[in-house]
Protein backbone atom coordinates (compact mmCIF):
# COMPACT_ATOMS: atom_id res chain seq x y z
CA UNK A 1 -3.60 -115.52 34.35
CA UNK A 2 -2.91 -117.38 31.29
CA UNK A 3 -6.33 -118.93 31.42
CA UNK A 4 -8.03 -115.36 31.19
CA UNK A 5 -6.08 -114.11 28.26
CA UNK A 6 -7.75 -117.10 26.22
CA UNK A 7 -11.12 -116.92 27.66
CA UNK A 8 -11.07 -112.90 26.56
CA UNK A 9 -9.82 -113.85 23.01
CA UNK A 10 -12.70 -116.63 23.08
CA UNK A 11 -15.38 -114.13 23.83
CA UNK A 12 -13.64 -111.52 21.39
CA UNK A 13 -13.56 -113.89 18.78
CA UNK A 14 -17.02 -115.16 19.37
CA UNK A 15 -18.09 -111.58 18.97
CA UNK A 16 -15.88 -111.03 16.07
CA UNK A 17 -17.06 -113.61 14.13
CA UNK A 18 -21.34 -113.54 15.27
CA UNK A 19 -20.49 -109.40 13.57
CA UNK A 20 -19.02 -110.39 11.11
CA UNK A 21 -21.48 -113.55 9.83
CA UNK A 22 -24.40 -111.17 10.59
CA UNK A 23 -22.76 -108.27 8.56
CA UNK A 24 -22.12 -110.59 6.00
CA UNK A 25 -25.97 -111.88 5.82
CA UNK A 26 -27.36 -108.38 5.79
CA UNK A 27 -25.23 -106.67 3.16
CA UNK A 28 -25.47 -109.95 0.83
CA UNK A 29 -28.94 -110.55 1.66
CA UNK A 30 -30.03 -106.69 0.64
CA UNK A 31 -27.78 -107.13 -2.65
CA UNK A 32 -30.13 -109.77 -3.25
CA UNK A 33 -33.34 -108.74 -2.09
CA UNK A 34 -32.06 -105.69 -4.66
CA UNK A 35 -31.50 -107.64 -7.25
CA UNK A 36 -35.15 -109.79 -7.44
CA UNK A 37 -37.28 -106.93 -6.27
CA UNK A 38 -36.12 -103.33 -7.32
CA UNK A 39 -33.21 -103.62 -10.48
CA UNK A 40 -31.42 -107.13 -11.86
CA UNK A 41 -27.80 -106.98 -11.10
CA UNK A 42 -24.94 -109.80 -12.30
CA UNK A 43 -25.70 -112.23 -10.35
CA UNK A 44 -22.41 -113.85 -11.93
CA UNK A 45 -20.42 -110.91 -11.05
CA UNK A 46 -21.51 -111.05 -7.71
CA UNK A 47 -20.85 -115.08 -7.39
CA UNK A 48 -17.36 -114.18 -9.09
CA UNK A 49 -16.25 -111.42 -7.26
CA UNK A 50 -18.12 -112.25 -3.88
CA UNK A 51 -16.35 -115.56 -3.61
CA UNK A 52 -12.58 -114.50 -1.88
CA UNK A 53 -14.91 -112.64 1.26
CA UNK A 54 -17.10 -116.22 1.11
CA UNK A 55 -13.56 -118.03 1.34
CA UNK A 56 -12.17 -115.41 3.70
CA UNK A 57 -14.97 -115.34 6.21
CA UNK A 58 -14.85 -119.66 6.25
CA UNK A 59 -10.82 -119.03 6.77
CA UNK A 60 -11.62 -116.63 9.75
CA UNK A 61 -14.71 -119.30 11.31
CA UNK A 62 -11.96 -122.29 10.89
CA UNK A 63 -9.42 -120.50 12.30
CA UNK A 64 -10.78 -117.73 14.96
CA UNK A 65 -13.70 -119.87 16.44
CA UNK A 66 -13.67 -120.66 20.24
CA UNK A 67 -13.78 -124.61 20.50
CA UNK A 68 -15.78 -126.11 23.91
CA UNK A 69 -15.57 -129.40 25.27
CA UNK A 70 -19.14 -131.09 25.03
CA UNK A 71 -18.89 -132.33 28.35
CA UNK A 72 -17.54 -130.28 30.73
CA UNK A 73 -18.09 -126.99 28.53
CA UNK A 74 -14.47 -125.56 29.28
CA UNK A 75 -12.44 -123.97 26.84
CA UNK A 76 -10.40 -126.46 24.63
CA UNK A 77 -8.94 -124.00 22.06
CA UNK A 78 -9.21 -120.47 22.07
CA UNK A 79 -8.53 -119.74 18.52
CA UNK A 80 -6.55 -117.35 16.29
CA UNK A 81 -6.27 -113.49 17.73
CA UNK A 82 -8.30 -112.32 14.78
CA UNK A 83 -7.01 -108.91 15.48
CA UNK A 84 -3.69 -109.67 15.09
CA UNK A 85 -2.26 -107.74 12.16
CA UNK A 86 -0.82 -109.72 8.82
CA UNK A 87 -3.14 -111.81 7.05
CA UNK A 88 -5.83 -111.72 9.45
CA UNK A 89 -5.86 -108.18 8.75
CA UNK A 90 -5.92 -108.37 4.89
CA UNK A 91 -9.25 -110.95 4.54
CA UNK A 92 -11.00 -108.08 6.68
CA UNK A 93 -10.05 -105.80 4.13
CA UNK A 94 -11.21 -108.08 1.59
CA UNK A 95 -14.54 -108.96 3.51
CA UNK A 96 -15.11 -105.36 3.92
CA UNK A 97 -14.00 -103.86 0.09
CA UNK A 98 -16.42 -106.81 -1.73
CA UNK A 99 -19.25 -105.40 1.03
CA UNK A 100 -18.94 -102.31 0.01
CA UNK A 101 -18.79 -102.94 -3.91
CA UNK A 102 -21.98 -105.20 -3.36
CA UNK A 103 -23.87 -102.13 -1.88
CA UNK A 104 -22.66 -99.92 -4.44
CA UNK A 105 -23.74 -102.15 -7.14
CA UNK A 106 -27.02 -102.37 -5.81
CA UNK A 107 -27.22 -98.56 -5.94
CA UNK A 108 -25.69 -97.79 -8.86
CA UNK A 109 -25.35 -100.35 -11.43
CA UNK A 110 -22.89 -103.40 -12.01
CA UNK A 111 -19.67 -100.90 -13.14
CA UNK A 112 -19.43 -100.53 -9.65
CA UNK A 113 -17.82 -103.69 -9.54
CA UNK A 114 -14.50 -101.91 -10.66
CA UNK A 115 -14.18 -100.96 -6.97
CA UNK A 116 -13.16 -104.16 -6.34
CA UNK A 117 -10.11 -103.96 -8.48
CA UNK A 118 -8.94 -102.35 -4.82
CA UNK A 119 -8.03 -105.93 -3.68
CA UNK A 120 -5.82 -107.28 -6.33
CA UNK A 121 -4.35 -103.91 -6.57
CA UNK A 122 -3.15 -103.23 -3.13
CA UNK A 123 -1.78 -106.81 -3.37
CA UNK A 124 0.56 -106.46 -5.98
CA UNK A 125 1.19 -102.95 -4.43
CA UNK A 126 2.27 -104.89 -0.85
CA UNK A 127 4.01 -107.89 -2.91
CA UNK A 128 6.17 -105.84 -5.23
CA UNK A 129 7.46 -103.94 -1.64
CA UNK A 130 7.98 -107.33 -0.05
CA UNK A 131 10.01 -108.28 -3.06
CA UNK A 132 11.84 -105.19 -3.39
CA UNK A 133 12.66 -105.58 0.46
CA UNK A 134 14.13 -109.11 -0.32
CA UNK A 135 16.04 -108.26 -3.33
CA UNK A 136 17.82 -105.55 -0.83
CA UNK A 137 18.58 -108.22 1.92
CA UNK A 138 19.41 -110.97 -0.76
CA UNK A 139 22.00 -107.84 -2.28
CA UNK A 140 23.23 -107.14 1.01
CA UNK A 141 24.48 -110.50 2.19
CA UNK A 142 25.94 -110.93 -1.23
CA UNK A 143 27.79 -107.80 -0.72
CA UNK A 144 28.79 -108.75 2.76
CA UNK A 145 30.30 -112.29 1.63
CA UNK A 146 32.38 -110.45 -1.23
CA UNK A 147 34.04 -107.75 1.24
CA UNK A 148 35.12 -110.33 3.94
CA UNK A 149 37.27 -112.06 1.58
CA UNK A 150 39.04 -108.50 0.23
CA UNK A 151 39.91 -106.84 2.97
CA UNK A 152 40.66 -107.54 6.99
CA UNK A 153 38.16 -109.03 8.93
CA UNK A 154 36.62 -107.14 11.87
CA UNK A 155 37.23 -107.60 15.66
CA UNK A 156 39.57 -107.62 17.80
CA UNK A 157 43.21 -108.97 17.74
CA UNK A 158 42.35 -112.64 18.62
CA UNK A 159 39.32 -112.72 16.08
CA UNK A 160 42.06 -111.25 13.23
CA UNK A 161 44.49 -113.81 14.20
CA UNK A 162 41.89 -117.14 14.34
CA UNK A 163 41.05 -116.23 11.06
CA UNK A 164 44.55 -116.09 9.62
């Protein structure tokens, strides 16, 4: 049974990743073809700010790619889920925002690029709530050590009198 669960994620990886590689050379390929043939965009922008989803997509291959053996063809490693939620989930997001910016640049104009301020945004937005949820738990336990020592300890009568 176990064996089916990791030939599924295999084949929903492969998929994952062929989409994703093929997305990736259409939108990037029409920002180009764009740029030489119809209006000249940043190409330095487009390096710049194109460069996490370049990173982020070679993170996702490395990880999330099926692995054969070359002689018997059976499954060696299975890969990543890449649907799992987390940080999986975030360098889609990324992938997906700079895609979008790219094809609104080539549309509009480079000061589309601001879309992409998205990314860094909603980072600090999701790392100032992680660190306000471990300031809480670091106050908490420091709370909790100060109020054993004050008053009497919780449990029952042989707990009280073990820690007498």
């Amino acid at each position: 049974m176990a064996q089916k669960a990791r030939k599924d994620r295999a084949k929903s990886n492969s998929a994952t990743l062929n989409n994703l590689h093929i997305g990736s050379l259409l939108v990037n390929g029409l920002f180009l073809a764009w740029h030489f043939l119809f209006r000249s965009r940043s190409l330095f922008l487009w390096f710049i700010l194109s460069l996490p989803s370049f990173i982020c997509q070679g993170f996702l291959e490395w990880s999330g790619r099926p692995s054969y053996d070359s002689t018997t063809n059976a499954l060696k490693k299975s890969g990543e889920d890449l649907s799992a939620a987390g940080l999986t989930e975030y360098m889609f997001d990324v992938i997906w925002v700079t895609w979008g910016a790219a094809i609104l640049v080539a549309l509009f104009g480079n000061g589309a690029w601001f879309l992409w301020a998205v990314v860094p945004a909603y980072g600090a937005y999701k790392g100032m709530g992680m660190f306000s949820a471990a300031k809480q738990m670091a106050a908490g336990l420091g709370g909790a050590a100060g109020a054993e020592g004050g008053g009497a300890p919780a449990g029952n009568r042989k707990q009280r009198r073990a820690a007498a």
